[in-house]
N, C-alpha and C. Protein backbone atom coordinates (compact mmCIF):
# COMPACT_ATOMS: atom_id res chain seq x y z
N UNK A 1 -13.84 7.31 114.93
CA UNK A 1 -13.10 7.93 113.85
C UNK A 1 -12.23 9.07 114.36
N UNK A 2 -12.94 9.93 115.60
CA UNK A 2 -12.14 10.79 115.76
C UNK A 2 -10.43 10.34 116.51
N UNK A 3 -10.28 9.54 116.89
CA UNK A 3 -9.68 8.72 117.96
C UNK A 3 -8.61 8.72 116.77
N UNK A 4 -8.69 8.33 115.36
CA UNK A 4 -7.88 8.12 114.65
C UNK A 4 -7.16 9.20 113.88
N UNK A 5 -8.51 10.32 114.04
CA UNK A 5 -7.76 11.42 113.54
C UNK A 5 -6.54 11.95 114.09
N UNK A 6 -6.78 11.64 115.33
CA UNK A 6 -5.39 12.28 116.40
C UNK A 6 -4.48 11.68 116.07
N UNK A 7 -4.11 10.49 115.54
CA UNK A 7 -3.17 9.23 115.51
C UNK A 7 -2.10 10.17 113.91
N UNK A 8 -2.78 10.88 113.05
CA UNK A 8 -2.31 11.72 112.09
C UNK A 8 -1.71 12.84 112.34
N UNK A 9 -1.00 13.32 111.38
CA UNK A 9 0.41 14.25 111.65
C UNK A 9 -0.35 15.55 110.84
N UNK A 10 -1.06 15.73 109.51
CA UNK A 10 -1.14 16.71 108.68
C UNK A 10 -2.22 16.56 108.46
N UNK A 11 -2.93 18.24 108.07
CA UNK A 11 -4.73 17.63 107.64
C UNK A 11 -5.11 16.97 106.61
N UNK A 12 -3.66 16.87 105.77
CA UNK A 12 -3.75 16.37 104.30
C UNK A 12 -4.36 14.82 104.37
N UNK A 13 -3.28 14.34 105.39
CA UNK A 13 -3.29 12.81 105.68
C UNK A 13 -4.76 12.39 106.39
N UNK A 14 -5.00 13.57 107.37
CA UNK A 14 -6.67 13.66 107.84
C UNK A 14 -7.71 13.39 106.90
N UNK A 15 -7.43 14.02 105.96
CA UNK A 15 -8.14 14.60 104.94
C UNK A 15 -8.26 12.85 104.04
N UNK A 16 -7.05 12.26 103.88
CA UNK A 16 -7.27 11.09 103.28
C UNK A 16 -7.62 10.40 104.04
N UNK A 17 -7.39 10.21 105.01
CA UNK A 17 -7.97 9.20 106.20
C UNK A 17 -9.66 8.79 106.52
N UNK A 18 -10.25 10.30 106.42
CA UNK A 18 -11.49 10.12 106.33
C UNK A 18 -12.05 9.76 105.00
N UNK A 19 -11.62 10.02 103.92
CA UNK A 19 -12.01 9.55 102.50
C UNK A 19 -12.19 7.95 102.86
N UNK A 20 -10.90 7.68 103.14
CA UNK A 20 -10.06 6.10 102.92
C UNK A 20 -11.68 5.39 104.08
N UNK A 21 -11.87 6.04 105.25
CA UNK A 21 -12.89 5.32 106.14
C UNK A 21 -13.66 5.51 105.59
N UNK A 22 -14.19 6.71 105.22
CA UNK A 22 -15.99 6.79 104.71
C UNK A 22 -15.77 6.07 103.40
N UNK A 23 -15.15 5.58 102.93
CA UNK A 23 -15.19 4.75 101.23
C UNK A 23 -15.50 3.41 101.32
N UNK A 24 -14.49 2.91 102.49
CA UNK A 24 -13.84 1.25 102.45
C UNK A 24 -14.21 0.97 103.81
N UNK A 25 -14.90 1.61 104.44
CA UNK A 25 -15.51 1.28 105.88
C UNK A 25 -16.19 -0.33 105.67
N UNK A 26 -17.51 -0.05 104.93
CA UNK A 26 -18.24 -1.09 104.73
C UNK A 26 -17.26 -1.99 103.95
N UNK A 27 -16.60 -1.99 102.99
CA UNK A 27 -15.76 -3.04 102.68
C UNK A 27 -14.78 -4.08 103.50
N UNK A 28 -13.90 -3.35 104.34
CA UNK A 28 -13.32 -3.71 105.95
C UNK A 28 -14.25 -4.60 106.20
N UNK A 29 -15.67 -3.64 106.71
CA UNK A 29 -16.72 -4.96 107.32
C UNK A 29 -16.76 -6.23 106.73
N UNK A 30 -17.15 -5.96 105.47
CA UNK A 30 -17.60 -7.08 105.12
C UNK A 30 -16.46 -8.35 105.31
N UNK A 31 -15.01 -7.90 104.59
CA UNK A 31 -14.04 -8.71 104.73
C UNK A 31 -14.07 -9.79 106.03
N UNK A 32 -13.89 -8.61 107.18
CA UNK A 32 -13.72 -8.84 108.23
C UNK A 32 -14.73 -9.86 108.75
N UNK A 33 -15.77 -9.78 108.49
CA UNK A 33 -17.47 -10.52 109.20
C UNK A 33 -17.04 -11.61 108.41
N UNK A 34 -16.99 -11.98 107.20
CA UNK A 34 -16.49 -13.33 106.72
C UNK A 34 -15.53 -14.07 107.21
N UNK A 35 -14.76 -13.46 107.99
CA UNK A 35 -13.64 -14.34 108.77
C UNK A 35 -14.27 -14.15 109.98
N UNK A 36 -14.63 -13.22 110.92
CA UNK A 36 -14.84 -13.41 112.03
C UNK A 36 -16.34 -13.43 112.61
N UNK A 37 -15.79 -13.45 114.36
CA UNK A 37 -17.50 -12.98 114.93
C UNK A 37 -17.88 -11.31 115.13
N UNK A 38 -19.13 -10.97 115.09
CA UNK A 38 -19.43 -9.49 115.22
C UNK A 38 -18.03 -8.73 115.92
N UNK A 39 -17.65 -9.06 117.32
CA UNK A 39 -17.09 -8.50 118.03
C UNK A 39 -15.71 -8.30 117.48
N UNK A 40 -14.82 -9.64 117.08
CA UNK A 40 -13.65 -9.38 116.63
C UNK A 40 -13.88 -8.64 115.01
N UNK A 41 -15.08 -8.29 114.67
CA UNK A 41 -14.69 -7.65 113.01
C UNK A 41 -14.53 -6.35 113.50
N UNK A 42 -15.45 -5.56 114.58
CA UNK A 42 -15.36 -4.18 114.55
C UNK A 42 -13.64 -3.99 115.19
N UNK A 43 -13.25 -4.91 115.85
CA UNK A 43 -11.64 -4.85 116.23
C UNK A 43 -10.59 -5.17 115.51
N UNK A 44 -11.38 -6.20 114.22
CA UNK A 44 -10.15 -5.95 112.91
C UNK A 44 -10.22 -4.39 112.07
N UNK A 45 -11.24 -4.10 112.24
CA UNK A 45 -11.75 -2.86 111.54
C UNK A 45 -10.67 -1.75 112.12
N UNK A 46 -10.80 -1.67 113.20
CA UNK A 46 -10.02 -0.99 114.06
C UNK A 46 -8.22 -1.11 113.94
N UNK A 47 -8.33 -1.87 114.17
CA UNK A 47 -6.55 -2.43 114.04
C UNK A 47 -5.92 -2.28 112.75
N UNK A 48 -6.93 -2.31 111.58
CA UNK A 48 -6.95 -2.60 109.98
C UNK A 48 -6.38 -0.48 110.42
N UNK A 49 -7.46 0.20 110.47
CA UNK A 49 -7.30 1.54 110.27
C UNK A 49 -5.97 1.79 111.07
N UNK A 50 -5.30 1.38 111.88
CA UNK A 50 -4.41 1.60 112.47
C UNK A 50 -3.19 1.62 111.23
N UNK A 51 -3.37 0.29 110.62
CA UNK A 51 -2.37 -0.13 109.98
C UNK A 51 -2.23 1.13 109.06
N UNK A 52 -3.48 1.24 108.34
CA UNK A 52 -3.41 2.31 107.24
C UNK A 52 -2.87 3.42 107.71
N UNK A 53 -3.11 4.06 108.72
CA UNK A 53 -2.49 5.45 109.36
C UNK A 53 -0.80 5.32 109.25
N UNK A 54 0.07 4.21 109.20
CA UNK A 54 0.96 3.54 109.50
C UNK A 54 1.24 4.16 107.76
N UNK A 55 0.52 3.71 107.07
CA UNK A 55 1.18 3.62 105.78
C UNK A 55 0.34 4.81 104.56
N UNK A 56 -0.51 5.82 105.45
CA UNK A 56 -1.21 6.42 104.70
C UNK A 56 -0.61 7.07 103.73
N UNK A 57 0.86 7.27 103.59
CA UNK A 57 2.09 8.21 102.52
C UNK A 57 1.84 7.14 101.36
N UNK A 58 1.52 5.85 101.64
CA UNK A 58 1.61 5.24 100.61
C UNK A 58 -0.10 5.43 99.47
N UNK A 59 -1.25 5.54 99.95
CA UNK A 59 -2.21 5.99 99.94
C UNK A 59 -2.20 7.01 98.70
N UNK A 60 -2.08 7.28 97.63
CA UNK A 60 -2.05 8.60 96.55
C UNK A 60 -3.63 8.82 95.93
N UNK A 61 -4.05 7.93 95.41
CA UNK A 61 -5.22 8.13 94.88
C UNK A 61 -6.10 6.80 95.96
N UNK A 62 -7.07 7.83 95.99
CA UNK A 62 -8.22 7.39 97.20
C UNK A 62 -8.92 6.27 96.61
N UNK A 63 -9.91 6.67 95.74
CA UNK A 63 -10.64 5.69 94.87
C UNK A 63 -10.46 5.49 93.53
N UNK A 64 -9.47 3.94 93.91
CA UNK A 64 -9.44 3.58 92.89
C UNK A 64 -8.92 1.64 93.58
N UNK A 65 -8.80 1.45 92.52
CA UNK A 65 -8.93 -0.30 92.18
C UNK A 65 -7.86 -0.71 93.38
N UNK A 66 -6.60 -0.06 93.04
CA UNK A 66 -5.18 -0.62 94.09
C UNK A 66 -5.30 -0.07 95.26
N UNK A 67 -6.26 1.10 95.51
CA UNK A 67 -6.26 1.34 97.01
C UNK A 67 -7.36 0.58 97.92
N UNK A 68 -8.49 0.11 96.79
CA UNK A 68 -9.36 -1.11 97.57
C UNK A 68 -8.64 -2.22 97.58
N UNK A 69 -7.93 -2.81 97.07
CA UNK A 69 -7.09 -3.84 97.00
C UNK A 69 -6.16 -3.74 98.36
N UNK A 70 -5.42 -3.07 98.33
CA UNK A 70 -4.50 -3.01 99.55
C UNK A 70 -5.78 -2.79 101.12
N UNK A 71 -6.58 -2.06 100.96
CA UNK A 71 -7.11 -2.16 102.19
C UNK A 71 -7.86 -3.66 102.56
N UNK A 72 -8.01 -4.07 101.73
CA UNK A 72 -9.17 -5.87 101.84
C UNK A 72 -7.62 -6.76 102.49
N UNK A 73 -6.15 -6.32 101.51
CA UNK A 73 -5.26 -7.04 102.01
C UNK A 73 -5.24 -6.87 103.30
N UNK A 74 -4.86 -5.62 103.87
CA UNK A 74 -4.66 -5.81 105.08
C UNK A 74 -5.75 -6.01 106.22
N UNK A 75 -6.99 -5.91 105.50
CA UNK A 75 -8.02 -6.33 107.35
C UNK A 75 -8.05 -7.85 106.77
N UNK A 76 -8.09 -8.55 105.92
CA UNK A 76 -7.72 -10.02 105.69
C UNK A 76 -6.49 -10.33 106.68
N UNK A 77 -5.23 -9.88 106.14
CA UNK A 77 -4.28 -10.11 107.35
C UNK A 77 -4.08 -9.94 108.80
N UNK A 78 -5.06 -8.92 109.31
CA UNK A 78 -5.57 -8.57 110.71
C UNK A 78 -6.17 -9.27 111.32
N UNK A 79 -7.64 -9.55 110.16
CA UNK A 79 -8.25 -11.08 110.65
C UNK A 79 -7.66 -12.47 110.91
N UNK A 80 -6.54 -12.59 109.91
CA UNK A 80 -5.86 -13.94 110.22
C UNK A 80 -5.05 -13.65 111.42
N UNK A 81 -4.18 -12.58 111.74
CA UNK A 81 -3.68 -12.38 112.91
C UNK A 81 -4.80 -12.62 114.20
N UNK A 82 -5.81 -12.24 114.14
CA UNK A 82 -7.03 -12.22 115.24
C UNK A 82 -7.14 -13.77 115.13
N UNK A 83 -7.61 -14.90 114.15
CA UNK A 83 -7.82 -16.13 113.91
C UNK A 83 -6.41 -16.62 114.79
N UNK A 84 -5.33 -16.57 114.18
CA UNK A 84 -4.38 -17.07 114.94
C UNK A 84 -4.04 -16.98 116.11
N UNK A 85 -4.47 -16.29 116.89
CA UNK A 85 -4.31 -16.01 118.03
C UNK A 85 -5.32 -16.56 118.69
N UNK A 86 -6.53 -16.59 118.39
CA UNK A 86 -7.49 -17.12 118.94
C UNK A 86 -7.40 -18.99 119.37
N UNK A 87 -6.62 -18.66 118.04
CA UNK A 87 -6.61 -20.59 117.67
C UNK A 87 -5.01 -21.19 118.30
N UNK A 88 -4.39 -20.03 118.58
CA UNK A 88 -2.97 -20.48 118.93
C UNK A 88 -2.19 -21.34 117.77
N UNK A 89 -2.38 -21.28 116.84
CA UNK A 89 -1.80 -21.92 115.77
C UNK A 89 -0.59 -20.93 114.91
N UNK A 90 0.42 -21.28 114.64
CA UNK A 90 1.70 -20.33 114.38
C UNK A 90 1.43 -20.51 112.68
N UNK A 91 0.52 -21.11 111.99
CA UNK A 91 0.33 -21.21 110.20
C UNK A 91 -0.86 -21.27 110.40
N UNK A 92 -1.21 -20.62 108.77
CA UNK A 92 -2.73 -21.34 108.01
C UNK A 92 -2.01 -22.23 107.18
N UNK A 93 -3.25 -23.56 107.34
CA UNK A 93 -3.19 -24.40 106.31
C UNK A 93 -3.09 -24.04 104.88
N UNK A 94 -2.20 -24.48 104.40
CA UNK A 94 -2.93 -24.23 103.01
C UNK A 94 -3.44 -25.07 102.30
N UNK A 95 -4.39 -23.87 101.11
CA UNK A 95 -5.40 -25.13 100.80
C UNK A 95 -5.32 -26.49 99.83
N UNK A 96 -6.10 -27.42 99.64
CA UNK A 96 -5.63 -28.41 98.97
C UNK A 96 -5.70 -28.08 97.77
N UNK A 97 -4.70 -28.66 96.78
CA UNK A 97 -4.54 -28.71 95.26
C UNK A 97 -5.66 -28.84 94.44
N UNK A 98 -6.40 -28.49 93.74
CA UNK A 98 -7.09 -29.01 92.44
C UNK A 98 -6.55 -29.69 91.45
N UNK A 99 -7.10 -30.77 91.07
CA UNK A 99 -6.55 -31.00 89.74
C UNK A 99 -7.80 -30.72 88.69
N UNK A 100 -6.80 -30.16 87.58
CA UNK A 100 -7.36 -28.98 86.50
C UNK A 100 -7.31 -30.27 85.19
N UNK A 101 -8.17 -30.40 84.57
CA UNK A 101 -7.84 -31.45 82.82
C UNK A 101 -8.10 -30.29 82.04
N UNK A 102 -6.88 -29.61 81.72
CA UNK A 102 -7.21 -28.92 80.24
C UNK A 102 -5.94 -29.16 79.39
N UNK A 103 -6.42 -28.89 78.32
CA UNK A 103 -5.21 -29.17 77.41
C UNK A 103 -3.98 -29.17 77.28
N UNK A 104 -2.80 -29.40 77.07
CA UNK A 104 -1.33 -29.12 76.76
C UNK A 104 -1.06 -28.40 75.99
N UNK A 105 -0.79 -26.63 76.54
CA UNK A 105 -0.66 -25.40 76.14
C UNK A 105 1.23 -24.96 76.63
N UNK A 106 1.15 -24.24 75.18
CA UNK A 106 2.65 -23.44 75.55
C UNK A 106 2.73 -22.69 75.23
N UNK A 107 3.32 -21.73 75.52
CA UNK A 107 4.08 -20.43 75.21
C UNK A 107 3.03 -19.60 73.58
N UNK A 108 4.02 -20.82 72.95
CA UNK A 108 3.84 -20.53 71.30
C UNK A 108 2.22 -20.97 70.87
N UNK A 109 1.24 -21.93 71.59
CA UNK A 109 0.06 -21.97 71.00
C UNK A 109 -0.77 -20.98 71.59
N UNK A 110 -0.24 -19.70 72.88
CA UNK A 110 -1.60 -19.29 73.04
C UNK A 110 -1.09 -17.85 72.76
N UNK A 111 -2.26 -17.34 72.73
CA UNK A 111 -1.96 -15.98 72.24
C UNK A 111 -1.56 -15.17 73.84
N UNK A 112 -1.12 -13.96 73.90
CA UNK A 112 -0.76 -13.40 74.69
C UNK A 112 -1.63 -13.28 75.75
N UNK A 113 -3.06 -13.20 75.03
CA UNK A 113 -4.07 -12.47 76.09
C UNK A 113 -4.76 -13.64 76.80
N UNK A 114 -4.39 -15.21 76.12
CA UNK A 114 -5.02 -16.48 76.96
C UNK A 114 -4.07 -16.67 78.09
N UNK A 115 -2.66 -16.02 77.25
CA UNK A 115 -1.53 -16.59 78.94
C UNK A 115 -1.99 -15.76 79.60
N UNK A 116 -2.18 -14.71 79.74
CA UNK A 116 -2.73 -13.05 81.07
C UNK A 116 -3.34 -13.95 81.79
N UNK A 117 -4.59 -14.59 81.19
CA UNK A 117 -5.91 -15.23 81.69
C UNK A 117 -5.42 -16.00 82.33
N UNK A 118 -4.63 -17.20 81.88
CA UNK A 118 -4.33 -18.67 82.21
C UNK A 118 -3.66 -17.81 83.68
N UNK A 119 -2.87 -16.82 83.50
CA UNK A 119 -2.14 -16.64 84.81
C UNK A 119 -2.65 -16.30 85.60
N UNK A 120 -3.55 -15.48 85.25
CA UNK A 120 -4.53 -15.13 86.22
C UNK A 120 -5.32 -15.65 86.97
N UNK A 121 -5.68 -16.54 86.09
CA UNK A 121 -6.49 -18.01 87.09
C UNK A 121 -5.42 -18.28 87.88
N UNK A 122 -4.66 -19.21 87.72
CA UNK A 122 -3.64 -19.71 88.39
C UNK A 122 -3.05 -18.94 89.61
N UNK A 123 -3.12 -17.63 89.44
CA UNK A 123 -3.07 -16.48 90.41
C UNK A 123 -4.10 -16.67 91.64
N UNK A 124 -5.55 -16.73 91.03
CA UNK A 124 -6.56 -16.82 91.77
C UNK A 124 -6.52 -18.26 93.02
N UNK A 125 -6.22 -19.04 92.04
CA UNK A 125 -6.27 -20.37 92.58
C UNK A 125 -5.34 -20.47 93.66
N UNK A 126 -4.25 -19.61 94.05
CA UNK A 126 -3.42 -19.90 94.85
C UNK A 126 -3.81 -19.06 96.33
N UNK A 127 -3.31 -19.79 97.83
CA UNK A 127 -3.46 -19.66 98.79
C UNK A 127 -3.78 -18.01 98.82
N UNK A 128 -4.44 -17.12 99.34
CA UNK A 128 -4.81 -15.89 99.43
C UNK A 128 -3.09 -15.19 99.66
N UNK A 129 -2.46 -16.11 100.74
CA UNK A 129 -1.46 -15.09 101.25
C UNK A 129 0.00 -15.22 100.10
N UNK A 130 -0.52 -15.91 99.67
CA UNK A 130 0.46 -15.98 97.73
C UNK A 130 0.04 -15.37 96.86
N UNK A 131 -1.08 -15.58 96.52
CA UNK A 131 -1.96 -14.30 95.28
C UNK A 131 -1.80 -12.96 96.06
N UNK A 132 -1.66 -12.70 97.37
CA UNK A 132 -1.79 -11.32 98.02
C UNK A 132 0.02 -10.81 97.58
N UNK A 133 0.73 -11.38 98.11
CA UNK A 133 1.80 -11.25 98.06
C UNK A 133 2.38 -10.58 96.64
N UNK A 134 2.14 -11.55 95.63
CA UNK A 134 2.54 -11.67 94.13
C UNK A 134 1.89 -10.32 93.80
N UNK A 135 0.58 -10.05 94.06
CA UNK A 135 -0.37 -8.43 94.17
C UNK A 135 0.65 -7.61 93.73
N UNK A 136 1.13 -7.39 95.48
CA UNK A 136 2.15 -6.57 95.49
C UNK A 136 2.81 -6.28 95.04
N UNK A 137 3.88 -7.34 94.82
CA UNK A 137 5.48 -7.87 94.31
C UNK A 137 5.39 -6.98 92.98
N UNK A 138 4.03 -7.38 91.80
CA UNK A 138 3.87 -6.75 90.53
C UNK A 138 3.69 -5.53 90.55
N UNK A 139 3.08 -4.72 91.73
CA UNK A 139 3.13 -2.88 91.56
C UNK A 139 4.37 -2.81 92.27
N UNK A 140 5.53 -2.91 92.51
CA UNK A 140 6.37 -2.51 92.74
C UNK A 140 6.88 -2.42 94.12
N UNK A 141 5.90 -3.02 94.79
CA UNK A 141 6.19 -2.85 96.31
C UNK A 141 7.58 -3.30 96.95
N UNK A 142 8.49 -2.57 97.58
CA UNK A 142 9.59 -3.58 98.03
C UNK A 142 9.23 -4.73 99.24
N UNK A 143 10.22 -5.44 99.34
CA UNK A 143 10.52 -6.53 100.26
C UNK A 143 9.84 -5.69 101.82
N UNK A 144 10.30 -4.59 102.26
CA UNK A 144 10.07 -3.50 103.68
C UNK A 144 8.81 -3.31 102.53
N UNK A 145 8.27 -2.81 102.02
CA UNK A 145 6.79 -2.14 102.21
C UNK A 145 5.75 -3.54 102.30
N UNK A 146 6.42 -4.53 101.39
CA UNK A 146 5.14 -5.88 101.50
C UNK A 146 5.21 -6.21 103.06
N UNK A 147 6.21 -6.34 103.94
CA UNK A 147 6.39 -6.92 105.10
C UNK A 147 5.68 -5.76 106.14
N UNK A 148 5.50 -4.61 105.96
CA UNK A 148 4.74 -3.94 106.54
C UNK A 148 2.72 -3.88 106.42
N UNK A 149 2.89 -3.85 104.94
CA UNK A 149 1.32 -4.02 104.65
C UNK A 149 1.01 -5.45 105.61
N UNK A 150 1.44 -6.43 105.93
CA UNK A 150 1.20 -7.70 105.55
C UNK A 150 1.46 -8.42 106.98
N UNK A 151 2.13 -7.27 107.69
CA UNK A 151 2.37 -7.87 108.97
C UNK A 151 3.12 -8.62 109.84
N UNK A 152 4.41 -8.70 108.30
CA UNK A 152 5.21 -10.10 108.51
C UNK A 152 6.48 -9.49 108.91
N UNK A 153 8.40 -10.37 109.00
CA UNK A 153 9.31 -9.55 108.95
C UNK A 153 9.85 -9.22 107.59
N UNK A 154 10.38 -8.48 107.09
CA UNK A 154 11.13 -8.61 105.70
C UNK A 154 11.45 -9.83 105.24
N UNK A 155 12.23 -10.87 105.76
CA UNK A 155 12.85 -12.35 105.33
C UNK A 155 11.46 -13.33 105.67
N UNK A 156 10.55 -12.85 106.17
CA UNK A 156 9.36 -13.68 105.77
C UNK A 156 8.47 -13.31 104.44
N UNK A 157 8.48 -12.06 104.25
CA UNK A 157 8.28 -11.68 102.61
C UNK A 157 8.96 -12.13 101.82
N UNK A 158 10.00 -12.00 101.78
CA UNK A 158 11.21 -13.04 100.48
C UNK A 158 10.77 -14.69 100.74
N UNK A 159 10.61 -15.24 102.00
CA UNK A 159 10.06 -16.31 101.71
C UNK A 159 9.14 -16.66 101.31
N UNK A 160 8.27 -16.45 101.75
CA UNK A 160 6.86 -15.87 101.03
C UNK A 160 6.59 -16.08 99.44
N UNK A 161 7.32 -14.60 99.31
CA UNK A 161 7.23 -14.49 97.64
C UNK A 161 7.84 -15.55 97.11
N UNK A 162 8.77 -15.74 97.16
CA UNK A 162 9.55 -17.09 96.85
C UNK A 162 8.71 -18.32 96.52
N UNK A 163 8.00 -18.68 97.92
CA UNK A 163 7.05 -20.08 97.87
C UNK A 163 6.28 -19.66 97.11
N UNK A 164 5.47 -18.22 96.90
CA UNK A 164 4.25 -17.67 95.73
C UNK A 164 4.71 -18.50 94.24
N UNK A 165 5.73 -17.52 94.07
CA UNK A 165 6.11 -18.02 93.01
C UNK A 165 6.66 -19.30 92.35
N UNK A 166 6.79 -19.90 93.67
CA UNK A 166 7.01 -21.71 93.18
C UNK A 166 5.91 -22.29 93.32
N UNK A 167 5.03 -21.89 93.83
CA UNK A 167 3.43 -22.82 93.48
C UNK A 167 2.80 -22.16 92.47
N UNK A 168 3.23 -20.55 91.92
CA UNK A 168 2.68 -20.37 90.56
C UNK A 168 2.93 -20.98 89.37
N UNK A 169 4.52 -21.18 89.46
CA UNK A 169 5.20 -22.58 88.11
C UNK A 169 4.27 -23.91 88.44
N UNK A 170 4.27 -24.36 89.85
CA UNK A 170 3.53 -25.47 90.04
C UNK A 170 2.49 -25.40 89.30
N UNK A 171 1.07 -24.36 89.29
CA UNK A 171 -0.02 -24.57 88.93
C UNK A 171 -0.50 -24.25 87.18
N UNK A 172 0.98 -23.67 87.03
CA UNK A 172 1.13 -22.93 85.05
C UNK A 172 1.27 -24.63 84.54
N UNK A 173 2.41 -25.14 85.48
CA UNK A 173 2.84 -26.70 85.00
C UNK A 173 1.64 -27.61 84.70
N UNK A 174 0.84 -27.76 86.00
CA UNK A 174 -0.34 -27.98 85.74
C UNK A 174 -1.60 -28.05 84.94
N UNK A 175 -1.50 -27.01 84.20
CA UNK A 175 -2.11 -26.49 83.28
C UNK A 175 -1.76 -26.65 81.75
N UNK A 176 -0.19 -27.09 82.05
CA UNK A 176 0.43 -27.81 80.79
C UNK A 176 1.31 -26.37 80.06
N UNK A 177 1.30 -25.52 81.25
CA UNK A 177 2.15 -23.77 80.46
C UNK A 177 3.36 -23.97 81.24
N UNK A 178 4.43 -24.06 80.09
CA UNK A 178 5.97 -24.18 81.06
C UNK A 178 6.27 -22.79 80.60
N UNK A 179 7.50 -22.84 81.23
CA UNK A 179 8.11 -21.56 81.09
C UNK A 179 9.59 -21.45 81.34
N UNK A 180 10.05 -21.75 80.57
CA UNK A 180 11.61 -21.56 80.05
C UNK A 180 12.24 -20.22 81.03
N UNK A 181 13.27 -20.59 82.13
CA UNK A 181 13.69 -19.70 82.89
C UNK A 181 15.36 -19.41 82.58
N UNK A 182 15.76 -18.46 82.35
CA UNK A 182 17.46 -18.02 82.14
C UNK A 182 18.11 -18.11 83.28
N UNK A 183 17.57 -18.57 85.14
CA UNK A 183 18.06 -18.32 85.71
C UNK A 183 19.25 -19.33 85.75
């Protein structure tokens, strides 16, 4: 930990840094141990805190929902960086389709708070690095801050989001929820 403190500019950022580790330490782990072996988790762990030091300005409130969220994003993405490399493979697969039998729903038969849901599933259901993405995209993150959390270049975030959002119509379609677009 101390190793990282040095890596910081202000005690403020110190000051969050150690919150951000002593909070989401064990969370990191856990992420991390589900994708990997002992050895490479304590080195996503590591690499993960790097990242955060990288982006700790972005960091405002310590504990709370979007700052565990963004840290699981990125030692998930550390780990797949560690996986890929290991495996020499330039993609993850993504995963196979479900097919869903529920009713033929629209717009006008559901109430507001079944579409949240319906989307939300449909959210869930999609490849991690599309539901992660879309995360973002909805708090406001730009194109440069998602491509930084995430590891990617900028024009791989727009692609990205892009494909997110065309397998989210895919899986609303699915579900029998269209959605009338002005574009």
């Amino acid at each position: 930990m101390f190793l990282f403190l040095s890596l910081v500019d202000s005690d403020e950022d110190s000051s969050k840094l150690i919150q951000i580790y002593n909070l989401y330490r064990g969370t990191m782990i856990h992420i991390a141990r589900g994708m990997l072996n002992e050895d490479d988790t304590e080195d996503a762990v590591s690499m993960a805190m790097i990242k955060i030091i990288g982006s700790i300005h972005r960091f405002t409130t310590i504990d709370s929902h979007e700052t565990r969220a963004l840290i699981v994003i990125i030692v998930r993405n550390v780990a797949r960086d560690i996986l890929r490399k290991q495996r020499r493979l330039s993609e993850v697969p993504i995963d196979e389709e479900f097919e869903i039998g529920t009713p033929d729903l629209t717009f006008e038969a559901v109430t507001a708070r079944e579409a949240v849901e319906l989307i939300a599933d449909c959210i869930n259901e999609l490849d991690s690095i599309y539901s992660e993405i879309i995360y973002l995209s909805e708090r406001g993150y730009s194109r440069r801050d998602m491509s930084e959390i995430l590891g990617i270049s900028e024009d791989n975030a727009r692609k990205r989001l892009s494909r997110a959002r065309q397998s989210l119509k895919l899986k609303l379609a699915e579900r029998g929820l269209e959605h009338e677009s002005n574009e």
